[in-house]
Protein backbone atom coordinates (compact mmCIF):
# COMPACT_ATOMS: atom_id res chain seq x y z
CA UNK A 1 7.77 53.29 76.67
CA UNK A 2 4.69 53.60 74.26
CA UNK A 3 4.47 51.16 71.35
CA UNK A 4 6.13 52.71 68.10
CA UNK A 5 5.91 51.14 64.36
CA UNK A 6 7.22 51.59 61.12
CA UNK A 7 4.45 53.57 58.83
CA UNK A 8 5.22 52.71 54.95
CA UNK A 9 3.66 55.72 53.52
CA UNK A 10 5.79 58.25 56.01
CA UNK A 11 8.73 56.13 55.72
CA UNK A 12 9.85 56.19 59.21
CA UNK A 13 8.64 54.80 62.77
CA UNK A 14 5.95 56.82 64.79
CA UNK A 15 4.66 56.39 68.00
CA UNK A 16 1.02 54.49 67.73
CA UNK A 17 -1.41 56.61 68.61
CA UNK A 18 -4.76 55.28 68.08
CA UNK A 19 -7.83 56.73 66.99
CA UNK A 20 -9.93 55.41 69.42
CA UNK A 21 -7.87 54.23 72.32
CA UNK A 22 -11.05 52.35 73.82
CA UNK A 23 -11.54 50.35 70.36
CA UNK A 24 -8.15 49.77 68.16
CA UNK A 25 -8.70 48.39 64.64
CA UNK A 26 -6.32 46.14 62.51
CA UNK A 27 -7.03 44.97 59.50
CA UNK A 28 -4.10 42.11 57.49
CA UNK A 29 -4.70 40.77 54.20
CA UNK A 30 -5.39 37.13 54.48
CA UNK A 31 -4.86 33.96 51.35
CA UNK A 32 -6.43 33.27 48.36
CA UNK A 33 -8.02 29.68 49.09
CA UNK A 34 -6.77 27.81 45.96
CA UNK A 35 -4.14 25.75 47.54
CA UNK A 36 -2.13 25.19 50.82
CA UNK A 37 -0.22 28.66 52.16
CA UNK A 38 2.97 28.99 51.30
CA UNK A 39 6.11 30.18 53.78
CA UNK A 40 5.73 33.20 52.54
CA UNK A 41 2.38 33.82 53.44
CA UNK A 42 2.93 32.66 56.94
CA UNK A 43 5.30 35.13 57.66
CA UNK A 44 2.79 38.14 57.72
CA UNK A 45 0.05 35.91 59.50
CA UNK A 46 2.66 35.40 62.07
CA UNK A 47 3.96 39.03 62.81
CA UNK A 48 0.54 40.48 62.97
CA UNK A 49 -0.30 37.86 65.11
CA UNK A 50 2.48 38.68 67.52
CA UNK A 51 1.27 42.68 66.91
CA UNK A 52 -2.30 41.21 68.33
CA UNK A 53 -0.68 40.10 71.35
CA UNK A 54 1.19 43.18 71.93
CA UNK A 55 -1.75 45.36 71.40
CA UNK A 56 -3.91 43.32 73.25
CA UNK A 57 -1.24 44.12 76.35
CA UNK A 58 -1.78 47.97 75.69
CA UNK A 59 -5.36 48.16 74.69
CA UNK A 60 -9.00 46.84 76.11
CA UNK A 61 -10.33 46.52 73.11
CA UNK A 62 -8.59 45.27 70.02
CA UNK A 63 -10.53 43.95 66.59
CA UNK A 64 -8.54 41.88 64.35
CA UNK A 65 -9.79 41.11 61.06
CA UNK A 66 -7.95 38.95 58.85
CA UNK A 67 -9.70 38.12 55.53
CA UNK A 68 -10.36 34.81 52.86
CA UNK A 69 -10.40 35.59 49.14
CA UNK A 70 -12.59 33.22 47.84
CA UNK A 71 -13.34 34.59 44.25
CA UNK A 72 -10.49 35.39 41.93
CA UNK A 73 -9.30 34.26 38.79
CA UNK A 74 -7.01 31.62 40.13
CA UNK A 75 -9.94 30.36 42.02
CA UNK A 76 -11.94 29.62 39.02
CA UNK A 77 -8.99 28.17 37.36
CA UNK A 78 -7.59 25.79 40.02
CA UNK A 79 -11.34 24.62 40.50
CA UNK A 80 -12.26 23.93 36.61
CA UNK A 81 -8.44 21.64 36.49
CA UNK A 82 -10.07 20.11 39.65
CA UNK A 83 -13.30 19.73 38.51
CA UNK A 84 -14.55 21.18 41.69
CA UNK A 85 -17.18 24.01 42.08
CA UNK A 86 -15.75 27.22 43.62
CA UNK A 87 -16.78 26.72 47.01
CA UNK A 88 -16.10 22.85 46.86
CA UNK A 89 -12.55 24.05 46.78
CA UNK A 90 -12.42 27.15 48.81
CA UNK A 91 -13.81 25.14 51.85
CA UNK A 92 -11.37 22.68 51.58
CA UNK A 93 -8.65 25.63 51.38
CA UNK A 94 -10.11 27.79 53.77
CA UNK A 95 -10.20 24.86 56.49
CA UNK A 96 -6.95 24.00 55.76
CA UNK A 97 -5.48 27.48 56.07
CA UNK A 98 -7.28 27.73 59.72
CA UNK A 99 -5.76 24.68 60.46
CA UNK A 100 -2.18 25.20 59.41
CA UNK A 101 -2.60 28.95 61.44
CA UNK A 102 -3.71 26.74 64.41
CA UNK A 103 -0.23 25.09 64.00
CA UNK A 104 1.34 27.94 63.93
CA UNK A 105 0.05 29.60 67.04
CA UNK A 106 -1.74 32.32 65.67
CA UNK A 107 -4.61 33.67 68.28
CA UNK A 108 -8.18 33.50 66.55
CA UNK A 109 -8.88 37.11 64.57
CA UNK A 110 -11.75 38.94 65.73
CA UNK A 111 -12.91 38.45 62.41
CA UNK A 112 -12.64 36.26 59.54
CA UNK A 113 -14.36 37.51 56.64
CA UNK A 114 -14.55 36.24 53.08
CA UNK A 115 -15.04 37.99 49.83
CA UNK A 116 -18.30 35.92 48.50
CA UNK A 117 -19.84 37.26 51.51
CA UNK A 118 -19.43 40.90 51.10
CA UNK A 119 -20.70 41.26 46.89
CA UNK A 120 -23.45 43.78 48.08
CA UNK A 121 -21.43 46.06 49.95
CA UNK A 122 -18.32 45.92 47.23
CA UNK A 123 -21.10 47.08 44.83
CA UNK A 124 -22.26 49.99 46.54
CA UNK A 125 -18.99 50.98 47.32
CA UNK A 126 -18.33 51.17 43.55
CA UNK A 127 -21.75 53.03 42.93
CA UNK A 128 -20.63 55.65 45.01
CA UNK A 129 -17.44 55.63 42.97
CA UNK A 130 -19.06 56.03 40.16
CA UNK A 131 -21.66 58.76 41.00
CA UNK A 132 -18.85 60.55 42.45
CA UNK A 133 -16.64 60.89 39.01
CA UNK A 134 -14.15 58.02 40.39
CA UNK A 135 -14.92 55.25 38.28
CA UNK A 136 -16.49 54.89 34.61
CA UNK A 137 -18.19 51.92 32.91
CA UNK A 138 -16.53 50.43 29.68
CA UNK A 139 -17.53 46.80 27.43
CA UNK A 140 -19.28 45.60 31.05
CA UNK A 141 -16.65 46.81 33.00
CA UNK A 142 -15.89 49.38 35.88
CA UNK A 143 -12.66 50.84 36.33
CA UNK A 144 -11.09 53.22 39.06
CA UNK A 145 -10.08 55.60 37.22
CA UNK A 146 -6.59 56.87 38.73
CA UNK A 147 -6.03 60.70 36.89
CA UNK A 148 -9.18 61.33 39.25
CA UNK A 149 -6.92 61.55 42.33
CA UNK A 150 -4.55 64.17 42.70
CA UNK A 151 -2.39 62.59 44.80
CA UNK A 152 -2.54 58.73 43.78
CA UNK A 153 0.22 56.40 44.69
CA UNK A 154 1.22 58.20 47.81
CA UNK A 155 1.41 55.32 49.42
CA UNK A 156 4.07 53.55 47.08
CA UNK A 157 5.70 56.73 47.19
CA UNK A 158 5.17 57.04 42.61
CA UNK A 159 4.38 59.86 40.88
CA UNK A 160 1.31 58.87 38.57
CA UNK A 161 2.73 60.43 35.21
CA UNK A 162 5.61 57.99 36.04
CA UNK A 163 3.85 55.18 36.37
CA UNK A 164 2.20 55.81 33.37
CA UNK A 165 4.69 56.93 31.51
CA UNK A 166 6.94 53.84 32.44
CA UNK A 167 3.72 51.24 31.10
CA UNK A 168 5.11 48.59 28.84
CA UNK A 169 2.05 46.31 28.71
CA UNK A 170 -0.80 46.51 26.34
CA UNK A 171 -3.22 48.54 27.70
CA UNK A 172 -6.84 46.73 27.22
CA UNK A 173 -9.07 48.52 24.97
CA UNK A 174 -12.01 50.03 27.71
CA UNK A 175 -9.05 51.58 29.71
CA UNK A 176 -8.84 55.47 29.67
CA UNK A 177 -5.38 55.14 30.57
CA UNK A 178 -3.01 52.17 31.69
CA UNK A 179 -2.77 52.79 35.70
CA UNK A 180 -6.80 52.47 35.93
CA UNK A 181 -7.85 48.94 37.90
CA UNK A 182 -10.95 46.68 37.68
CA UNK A 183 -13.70 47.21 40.29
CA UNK A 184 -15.68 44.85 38.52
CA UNK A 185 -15.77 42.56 35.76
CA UNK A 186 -18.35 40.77 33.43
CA UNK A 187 -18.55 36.94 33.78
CA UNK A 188 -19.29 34.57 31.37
CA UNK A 189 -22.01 32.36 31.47
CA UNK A 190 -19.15 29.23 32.68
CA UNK A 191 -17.59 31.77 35.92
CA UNK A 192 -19.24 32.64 38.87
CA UNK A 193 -21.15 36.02 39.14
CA UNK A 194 -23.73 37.89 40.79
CA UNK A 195 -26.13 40.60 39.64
CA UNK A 196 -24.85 44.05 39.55
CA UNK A 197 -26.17 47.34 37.42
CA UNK A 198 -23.70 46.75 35.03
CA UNK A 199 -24.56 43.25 33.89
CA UNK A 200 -23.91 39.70 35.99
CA UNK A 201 -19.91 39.75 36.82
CA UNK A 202 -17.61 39.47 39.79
CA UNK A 203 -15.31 42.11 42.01
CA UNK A 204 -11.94 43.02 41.25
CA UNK A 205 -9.82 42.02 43.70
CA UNK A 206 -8.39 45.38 45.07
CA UNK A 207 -12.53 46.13 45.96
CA UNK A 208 -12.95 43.37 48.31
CA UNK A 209 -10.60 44.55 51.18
CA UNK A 210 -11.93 47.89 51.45
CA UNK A 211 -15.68 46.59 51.40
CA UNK A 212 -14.71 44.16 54.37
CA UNK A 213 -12.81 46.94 55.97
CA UNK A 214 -16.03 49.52 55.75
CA UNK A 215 -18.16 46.75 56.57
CA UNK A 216 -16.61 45.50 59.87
CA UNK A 217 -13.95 48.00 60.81
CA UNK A 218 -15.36 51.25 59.01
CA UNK A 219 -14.09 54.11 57.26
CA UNK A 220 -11.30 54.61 58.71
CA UNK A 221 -8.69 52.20 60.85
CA UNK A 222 -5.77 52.55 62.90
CA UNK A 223 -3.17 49.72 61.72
CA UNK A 224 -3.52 47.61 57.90
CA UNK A 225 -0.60 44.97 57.50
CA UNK A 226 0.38 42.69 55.11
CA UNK A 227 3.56 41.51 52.71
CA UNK A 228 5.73 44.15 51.29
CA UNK A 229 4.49 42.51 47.87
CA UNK A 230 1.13 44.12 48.73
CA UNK A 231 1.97 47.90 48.71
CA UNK A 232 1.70 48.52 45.03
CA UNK A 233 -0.60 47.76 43.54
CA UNK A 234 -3.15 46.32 45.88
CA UNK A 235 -2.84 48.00 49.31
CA UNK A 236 -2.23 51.50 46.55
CA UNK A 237 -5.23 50.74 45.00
CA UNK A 238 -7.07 50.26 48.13
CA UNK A 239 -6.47 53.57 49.63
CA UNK A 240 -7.68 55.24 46.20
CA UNK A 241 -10.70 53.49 45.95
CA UNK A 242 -11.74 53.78 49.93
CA UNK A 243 -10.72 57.58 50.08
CA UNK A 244 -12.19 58.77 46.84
CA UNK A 245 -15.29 56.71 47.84
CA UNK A 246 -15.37 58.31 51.68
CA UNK A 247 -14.56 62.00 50.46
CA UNK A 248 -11.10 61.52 50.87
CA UNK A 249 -11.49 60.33 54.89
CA UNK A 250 -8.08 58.87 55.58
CA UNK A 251 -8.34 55.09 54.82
CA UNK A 252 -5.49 54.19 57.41
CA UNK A 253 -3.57 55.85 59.89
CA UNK A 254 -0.40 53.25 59.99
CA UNK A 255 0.44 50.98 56.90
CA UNK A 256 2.89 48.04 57.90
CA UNK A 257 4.21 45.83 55.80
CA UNK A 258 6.63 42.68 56.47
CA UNK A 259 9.87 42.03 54.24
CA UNK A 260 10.54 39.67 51.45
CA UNK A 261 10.93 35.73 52.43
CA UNK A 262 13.89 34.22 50.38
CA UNK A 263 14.87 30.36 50.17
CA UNK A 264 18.37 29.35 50.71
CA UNK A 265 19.41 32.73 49.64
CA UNK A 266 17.01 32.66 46.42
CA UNK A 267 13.54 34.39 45.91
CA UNK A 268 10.74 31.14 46.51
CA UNK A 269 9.61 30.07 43.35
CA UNK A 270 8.22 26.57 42.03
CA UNK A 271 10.46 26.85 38.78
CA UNK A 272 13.51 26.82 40.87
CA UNK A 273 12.10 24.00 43.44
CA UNK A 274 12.23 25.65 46.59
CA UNK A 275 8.66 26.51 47.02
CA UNK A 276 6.98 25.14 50.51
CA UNK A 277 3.79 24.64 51.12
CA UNK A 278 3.57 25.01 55.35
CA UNK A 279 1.60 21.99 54.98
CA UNK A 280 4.49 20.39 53.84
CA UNK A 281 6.68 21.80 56.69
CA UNK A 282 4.26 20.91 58.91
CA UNK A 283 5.36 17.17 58.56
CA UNK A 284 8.66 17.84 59.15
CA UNK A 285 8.87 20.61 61.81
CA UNK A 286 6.55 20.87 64.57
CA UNK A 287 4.58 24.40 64.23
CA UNK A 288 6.39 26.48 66.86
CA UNK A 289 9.76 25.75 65.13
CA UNK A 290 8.47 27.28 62.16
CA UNK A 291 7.28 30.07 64.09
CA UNK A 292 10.23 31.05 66.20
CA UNK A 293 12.31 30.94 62.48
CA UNK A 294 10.18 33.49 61.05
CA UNK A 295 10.86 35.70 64.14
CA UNK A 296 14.13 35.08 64.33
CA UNK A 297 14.67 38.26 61.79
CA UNK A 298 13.14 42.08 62.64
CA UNK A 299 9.80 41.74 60.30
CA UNK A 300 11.14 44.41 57.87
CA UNK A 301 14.03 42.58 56.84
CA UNK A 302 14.45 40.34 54.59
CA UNK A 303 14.60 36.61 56.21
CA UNK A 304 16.70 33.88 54.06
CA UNK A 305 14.52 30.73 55.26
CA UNK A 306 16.71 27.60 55.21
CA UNK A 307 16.83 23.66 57.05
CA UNK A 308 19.52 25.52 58.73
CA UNK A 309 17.27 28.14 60.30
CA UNK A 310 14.80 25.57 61.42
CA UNK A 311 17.06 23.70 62.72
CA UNK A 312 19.27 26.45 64.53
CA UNK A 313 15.23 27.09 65.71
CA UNK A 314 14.76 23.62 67.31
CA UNK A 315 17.47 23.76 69.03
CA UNK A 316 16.83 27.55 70.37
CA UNK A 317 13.42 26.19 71.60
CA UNK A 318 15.01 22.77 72.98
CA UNK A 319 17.24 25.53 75.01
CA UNK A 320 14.40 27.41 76.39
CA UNK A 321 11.91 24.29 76.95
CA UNK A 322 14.99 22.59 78.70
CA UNK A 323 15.19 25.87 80.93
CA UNK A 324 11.54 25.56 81.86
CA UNK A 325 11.92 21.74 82.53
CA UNK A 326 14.92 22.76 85.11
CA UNK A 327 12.70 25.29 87.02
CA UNK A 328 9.63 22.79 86.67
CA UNK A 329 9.40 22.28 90.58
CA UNK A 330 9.92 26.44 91.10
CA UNK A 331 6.65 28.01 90.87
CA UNK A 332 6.34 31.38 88.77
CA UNK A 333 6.74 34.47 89.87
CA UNK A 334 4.27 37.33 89.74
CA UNK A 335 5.50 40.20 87.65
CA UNK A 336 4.25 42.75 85.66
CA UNK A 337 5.76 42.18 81.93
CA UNK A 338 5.47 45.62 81.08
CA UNK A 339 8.29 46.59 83.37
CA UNK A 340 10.91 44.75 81.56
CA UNK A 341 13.50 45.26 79.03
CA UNK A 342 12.31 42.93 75.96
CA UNK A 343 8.48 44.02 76.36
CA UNK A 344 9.88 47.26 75.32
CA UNK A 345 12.01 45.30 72.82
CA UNK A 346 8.36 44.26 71.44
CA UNK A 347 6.91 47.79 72.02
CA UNK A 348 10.02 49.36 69.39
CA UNK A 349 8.87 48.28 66.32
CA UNK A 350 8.29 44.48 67.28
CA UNK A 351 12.11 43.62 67.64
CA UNK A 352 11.59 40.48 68.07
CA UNK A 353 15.37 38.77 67.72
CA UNK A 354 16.38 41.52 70.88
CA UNK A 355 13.14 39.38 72.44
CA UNK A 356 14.82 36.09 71.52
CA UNK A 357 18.35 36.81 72.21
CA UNK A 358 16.33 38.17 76.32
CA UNK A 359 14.76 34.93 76.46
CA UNK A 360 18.11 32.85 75.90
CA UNK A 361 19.25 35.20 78.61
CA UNK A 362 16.63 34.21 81.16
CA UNK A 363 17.40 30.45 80.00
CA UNK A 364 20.59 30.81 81.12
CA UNK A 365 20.05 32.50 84.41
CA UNK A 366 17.53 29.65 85.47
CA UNK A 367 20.03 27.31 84.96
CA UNK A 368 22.82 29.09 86.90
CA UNK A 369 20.65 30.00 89.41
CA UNK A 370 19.35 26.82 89.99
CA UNK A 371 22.39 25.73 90.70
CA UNK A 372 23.09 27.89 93.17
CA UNK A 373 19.63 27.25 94.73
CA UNK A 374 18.61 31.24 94.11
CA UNK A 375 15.20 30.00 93.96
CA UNK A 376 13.26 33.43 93.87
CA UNK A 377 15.83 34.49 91.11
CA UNK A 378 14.79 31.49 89.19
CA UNK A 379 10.90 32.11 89.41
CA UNK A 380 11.45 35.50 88.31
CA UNK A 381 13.05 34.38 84.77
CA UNK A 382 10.64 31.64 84.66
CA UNK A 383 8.00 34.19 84.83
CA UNK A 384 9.24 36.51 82.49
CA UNK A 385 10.69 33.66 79.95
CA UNK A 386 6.93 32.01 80.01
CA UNK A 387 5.24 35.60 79.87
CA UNK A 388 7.87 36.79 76.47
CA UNK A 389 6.53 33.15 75.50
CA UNK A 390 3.04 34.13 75.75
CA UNK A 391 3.66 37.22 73.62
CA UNK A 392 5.50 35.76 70.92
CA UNK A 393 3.52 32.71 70.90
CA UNK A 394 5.74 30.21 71.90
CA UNK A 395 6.44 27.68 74.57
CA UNK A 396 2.87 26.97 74.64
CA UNK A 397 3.23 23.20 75.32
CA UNK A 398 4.22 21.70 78.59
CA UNK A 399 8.26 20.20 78.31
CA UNK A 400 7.35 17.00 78.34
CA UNK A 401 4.93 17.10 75.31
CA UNK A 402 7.66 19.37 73.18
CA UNK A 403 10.17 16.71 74.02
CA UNK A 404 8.74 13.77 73.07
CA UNK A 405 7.22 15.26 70.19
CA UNK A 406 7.71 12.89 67.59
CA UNK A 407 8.57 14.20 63.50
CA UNK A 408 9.25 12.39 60.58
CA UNK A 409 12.53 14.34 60.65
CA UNK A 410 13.96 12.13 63.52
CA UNK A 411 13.03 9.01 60.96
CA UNK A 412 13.43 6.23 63.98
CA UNK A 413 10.12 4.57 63.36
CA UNK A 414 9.55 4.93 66.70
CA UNK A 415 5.92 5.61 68.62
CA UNK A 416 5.16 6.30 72.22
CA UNK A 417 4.13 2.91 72.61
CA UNK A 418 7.25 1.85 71.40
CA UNK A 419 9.62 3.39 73.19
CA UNK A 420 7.86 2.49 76.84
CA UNK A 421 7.36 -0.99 75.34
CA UNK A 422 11.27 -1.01 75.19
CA UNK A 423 11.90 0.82 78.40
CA UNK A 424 9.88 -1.89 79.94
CA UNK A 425 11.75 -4.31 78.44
CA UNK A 426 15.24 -2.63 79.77
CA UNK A 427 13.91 -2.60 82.85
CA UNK A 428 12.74 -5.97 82.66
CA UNK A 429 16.31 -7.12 81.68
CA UNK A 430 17.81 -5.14 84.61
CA UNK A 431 15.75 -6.55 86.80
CA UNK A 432 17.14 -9.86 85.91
CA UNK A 433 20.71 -8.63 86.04
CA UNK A 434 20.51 -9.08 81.95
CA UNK A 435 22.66 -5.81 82.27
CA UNK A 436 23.98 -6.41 78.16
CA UNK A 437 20.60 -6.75 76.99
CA UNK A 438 19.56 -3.68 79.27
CA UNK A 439 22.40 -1.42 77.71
CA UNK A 440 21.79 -2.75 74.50
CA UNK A 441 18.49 -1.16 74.45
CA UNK A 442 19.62 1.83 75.61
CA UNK A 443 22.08 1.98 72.19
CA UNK A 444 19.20 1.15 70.43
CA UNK A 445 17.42 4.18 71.64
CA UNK A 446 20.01 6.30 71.41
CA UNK A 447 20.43 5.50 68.33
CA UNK A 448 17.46 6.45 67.20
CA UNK A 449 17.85 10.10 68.69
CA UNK A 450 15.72 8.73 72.30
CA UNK A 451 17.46 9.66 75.64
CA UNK A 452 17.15 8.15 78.44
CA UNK A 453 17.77 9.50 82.66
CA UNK A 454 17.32 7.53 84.92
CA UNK A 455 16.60 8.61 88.25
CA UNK A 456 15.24 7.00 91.62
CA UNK A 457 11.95 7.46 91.05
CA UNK A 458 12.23 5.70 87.29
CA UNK A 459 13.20 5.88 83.86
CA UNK A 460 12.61 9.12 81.98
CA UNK A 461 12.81 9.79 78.43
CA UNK A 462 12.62 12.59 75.53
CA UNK A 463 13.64 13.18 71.67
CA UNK A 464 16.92 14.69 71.32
């Protein structure tokens, strides 16, 4: 089975053909660095991630770019309030946006690159617009100007007299007509700007992903993903502006786009209180947790995210670590991954809960078969559980780090240090024939969500 995806401007799935099957190119939409990433912009940093693995499985070469915005209006804002310069505060942002990925498992892109970084190509690019009858220049401004392509929001699937038609905001005064979008804007002597032939000023934002994309992937790629948000107006006014700068050269063969990320059944929003930063979730949940919950749902669906859901997600994950730990003296298999049933799971469209629901399958089997000492049975679903791991980018920790991973969330108070301080102290007591004081530790433990098995060979312990 060849890997097939969903294309948003066809509307249905296709097999993936590339353009270049020695050199694939993907290109997501990354943050804007003005705060800590919230849930919602995990979620596509996470599925393309997983599409990265995937491809990497099919393909030799594979170039991943996943950009930083760091110029935009809320940029500018958020550092004036903080009385930061713009790149005080788009370091800090950017760093912690690496690091939170980090927690989440996501593999390195190819390439990272920012906006600030890319001014002299975003300003050719809208030259050639503008030579080309594309784009005009009005009060220090250039615009796109959209009634120059005949077939503009094909992507979004909108008729442009529509759109226009349908306009209810004030149209500013140097717009020709309401659907045309900044290229590039004048700054004021306060705002960050660089030297252009129409005056100092700064990009528009829709201009800065298809400089990047020229720049590092070139005219045309095989795979652009992002948030279903996205499609109109940015990823619409990207294809206009790329095509009508390339003489209509297709921008990109497949668009993909994730579904909307709801909280508790609402849509995420600060004025209702259930906005999350995963900064914040970090301290709660430990990184894979959040992970496997945003791929517990098919990527184009919507996903209600919800304590629940992380903590149905734990406990999926404490399933399949606790299958690994079982077959931790049965070495793995060799297989080939592409032979089995959930790789092709992956290869349709990414299906990802069909991947999950396989891997609580081979959890199962391991511990079946383990009791009925079908050892090569059992390093077969090790294998393949560990390899479907690998892909989805979980059970990356060995089982005895993931179970005595310690998170606020268990609230006992309780380090390493002190939980081996008071196994030592059981032990101690035992040793004596204290046997109250022994099991009274153990309560205490327990009580504080620490198990203990004790075996022959010693005391063992892990986080329930």
């Amino acid at each position: 089975m060849s890997l097939t995806v969903y294309n948003t401007q066809t509307r249905k799935k296709e097999p993936f053909t590339p353009i270049d099957a020695n050199h694939v190119k993907m290109y997501v939409c990354g943050p804007t660095v003005y705060n800590y990433i919230h849930i919602g912009n995990a979620r596509p940093a996470v599925v393309f991630d997983v599409l990265f693995r995937v491809l990497k499985t099919c393909y030799s070469n594979v170039s991943y770019a996943r950009n930083i915005t760091d110029i935009d209006d809320k940029i500018i804002k958020a550092a004036a309030e903080n009385g930061q310069s713009i790149t005080e505060l788009t370091d800090i942002y950017t760093q912690a946006y690496e690091q939170d990925m980090q927690s989440l498992q996501t593999l390195t892109p190819t390439i990272s690159p920012k906006a600030t970084d890319h001014i002299a190509e975003m300003i050719n690019m809208i030259e050639s617009l503008v030579e080309n009858g594309h784009a005009y220049c009005a009060e220090g401004h250039v615009l796109f100007d959209v009634n120059s392509m005949a077939d503009y929001g094909k992507l979004s699937n909108r008729k442009l007299e529509d759109m226009l038609d349908g306009a209810r905001v004030e149209v500013a005064s140097y717009k020709r007509a309401a659907g045309d979008f900044v290229l590039w804007k004048p700054s004021n002597d306060q705002d960050p700007g660089w030297d252009s032939p129409w005056g100092r000023g700064r990009p528009g934002w829709h201009i800065e992903c298809s400089a990047m994309i020229e720049t590092h992937l070139g005219n045309t790629i095989d795979i652009h993903g992002g948030g279903r948000d996205l499609i109109f107006p940015h990823h619409e006014n990207e294809l206009a502006q790329s095509e009508c700068a390339h003489n209509k050269e297709q921008y990109v063969k497949y668009w993909m786009h994730n579904g909307y990320l709801n909280i508790n059944g609402e849509k995420m929003s600060k004025s209702l209180g259930n906005f999350f930063t995963v900064r914040d979730l970090l301290e709660i949940y430990h990184g894979e947790t959040i992970r496997f919950a945003l791929l517990s749902a098919q990527y184009r669906s919507e996903l209600d995210f919800s304590d629940q859901l992380l903590t149905q997600s734990k406990a999926g994950l404490d399933t399949l670590y606790g299958a690994l730990q079982k077959a931790s003296d049965v070495p793995a298999a060799n297989i080939d991954i592409k032979t089995t049933t959930a790789y092709n799971d992956l290869l349709d469209d990414l299906n990802t809960p069909k991947v999950i629901a396989a891997m609580h399958g081979l959890a199962k089997t391991i511990h079946v078969e383990s009791g009925n000492n079908n050892l090569d049975t059992v390093a077969t679903a090790k294998a393949e559980l560990l390899a479907l791991g690998e892909l989805l980018g979980v059970l990356q920790l060995d089982t005895e780090t993931w179970f005595k991973h310690a998170t606020p969330q268990d609230d006992n108070g309780l380090s390493e240090d002190d939980i081996h301080a008071l196994i030592a102290q059981r032990i101690e007591a035992k040793n004596n024939k204290d046997y109250a004081t022994a099991d009274s530790i153990r309560k205490e433990l327990t009580e504080k969500g620490i198990v203990l098995e004790d075996s022959p060979t010693g005391t063992t312990w892990k986080r329930q």
